[in-house]
Protein backbone atom coordinates (compact mmCIF):
# COMPACT_ATOMS: atom_id res chain seq x y z
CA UNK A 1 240.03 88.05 88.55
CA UNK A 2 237.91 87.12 85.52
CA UNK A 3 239.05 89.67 83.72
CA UNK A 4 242.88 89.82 84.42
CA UNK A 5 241.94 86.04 82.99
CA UNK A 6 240.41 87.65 80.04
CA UNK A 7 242.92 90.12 79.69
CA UNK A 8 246.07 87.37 79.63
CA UNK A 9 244.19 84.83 77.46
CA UNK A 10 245.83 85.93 74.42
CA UNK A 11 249.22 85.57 75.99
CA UNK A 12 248.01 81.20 77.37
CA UNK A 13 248.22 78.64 74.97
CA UNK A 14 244.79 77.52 73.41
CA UNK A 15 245.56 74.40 75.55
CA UNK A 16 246.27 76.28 78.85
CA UNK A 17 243.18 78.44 78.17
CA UNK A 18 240.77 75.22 76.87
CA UNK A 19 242.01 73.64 80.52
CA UNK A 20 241.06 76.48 82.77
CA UNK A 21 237.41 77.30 81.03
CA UNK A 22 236.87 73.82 81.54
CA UNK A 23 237.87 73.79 85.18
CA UNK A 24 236.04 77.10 85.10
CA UNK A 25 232.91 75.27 83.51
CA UNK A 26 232.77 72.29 85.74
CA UNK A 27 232.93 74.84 88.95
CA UNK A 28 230.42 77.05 88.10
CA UNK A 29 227.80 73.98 87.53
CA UNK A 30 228.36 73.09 91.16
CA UNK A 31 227.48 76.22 91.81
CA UNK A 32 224.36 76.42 90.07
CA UNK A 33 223.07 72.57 91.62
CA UNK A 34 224.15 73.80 94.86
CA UNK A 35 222.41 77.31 94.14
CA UNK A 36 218.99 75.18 92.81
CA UNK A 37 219.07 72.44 95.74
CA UNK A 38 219.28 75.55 98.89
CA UNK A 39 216.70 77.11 96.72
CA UNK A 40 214.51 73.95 97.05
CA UNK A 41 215.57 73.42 100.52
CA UNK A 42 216.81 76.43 102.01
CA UNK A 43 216.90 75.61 105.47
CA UNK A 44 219.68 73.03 105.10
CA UNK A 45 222.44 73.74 106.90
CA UNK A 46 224.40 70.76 104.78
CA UNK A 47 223.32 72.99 101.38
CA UNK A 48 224.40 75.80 102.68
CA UNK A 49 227.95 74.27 103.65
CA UNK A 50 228.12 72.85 99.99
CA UNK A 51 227.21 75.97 98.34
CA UNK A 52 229.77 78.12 100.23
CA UNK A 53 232.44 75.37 99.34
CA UNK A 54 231.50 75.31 95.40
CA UNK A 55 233.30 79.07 95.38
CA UNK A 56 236.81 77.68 97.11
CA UNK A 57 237.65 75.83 93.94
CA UNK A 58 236.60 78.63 91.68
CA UNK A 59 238.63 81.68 93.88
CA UNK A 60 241.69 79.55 93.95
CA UNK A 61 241.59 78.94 90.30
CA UNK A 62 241.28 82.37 88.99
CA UNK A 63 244.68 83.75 90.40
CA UNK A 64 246.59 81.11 89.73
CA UNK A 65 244.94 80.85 86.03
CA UNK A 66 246.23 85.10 85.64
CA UNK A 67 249.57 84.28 86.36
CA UNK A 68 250.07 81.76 83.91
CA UNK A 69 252.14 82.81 80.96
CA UNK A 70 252.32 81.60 77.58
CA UNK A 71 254.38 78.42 78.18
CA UNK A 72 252.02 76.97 79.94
C-alpha cells in the first residue's frame, strides 16, 4: 500500500500528499509508544489491545490515500 502511495504521489496535490504523511506521521508514533510501553510491560493485556489498534488507523488510511487523484 505504501508504495501504490508512493507511486500516485506525483499525481496528489502537495496539499493532499502534506495531509496524508502527516496522518501517516502521527499514526506511526502511536505505534512506536505503544511498541516502547508493551516492551516495558509486556504482559499487559491493555498494551497489547492498544498496540494492535495503533495499525487500524494506519491500514485504513493507506487505500483510501492510493485512490485519491489529483483533485484532491
Amino acid at each position: 500500500l505504501a508504495a501504490t502511495l508512493a507511486q500516485r504521489r506525483a499525481a496528489l496535490s502537495p496539499a493532499t500528499v502534506a495531509k496524508v504523511e502527516e496522518s501517516l506521521r502521527v499514526i506511526d508514533r502511536a505505534i512506536a509508544e505503544a511498541r516502547q510501553a508493551l516492551a516495558e510491560d509486556p504482559a499487559n493485556r491493555t498494551l497489547v489491545d492498544l498496540f494492535s489498534s495503533n495499525y487500524e488507523p494506519k491500514l485504513q488510511l493507506l487505500p483510501r490515500a492510493a485512490e485519491l487523484n489529483s483533485t484532491t
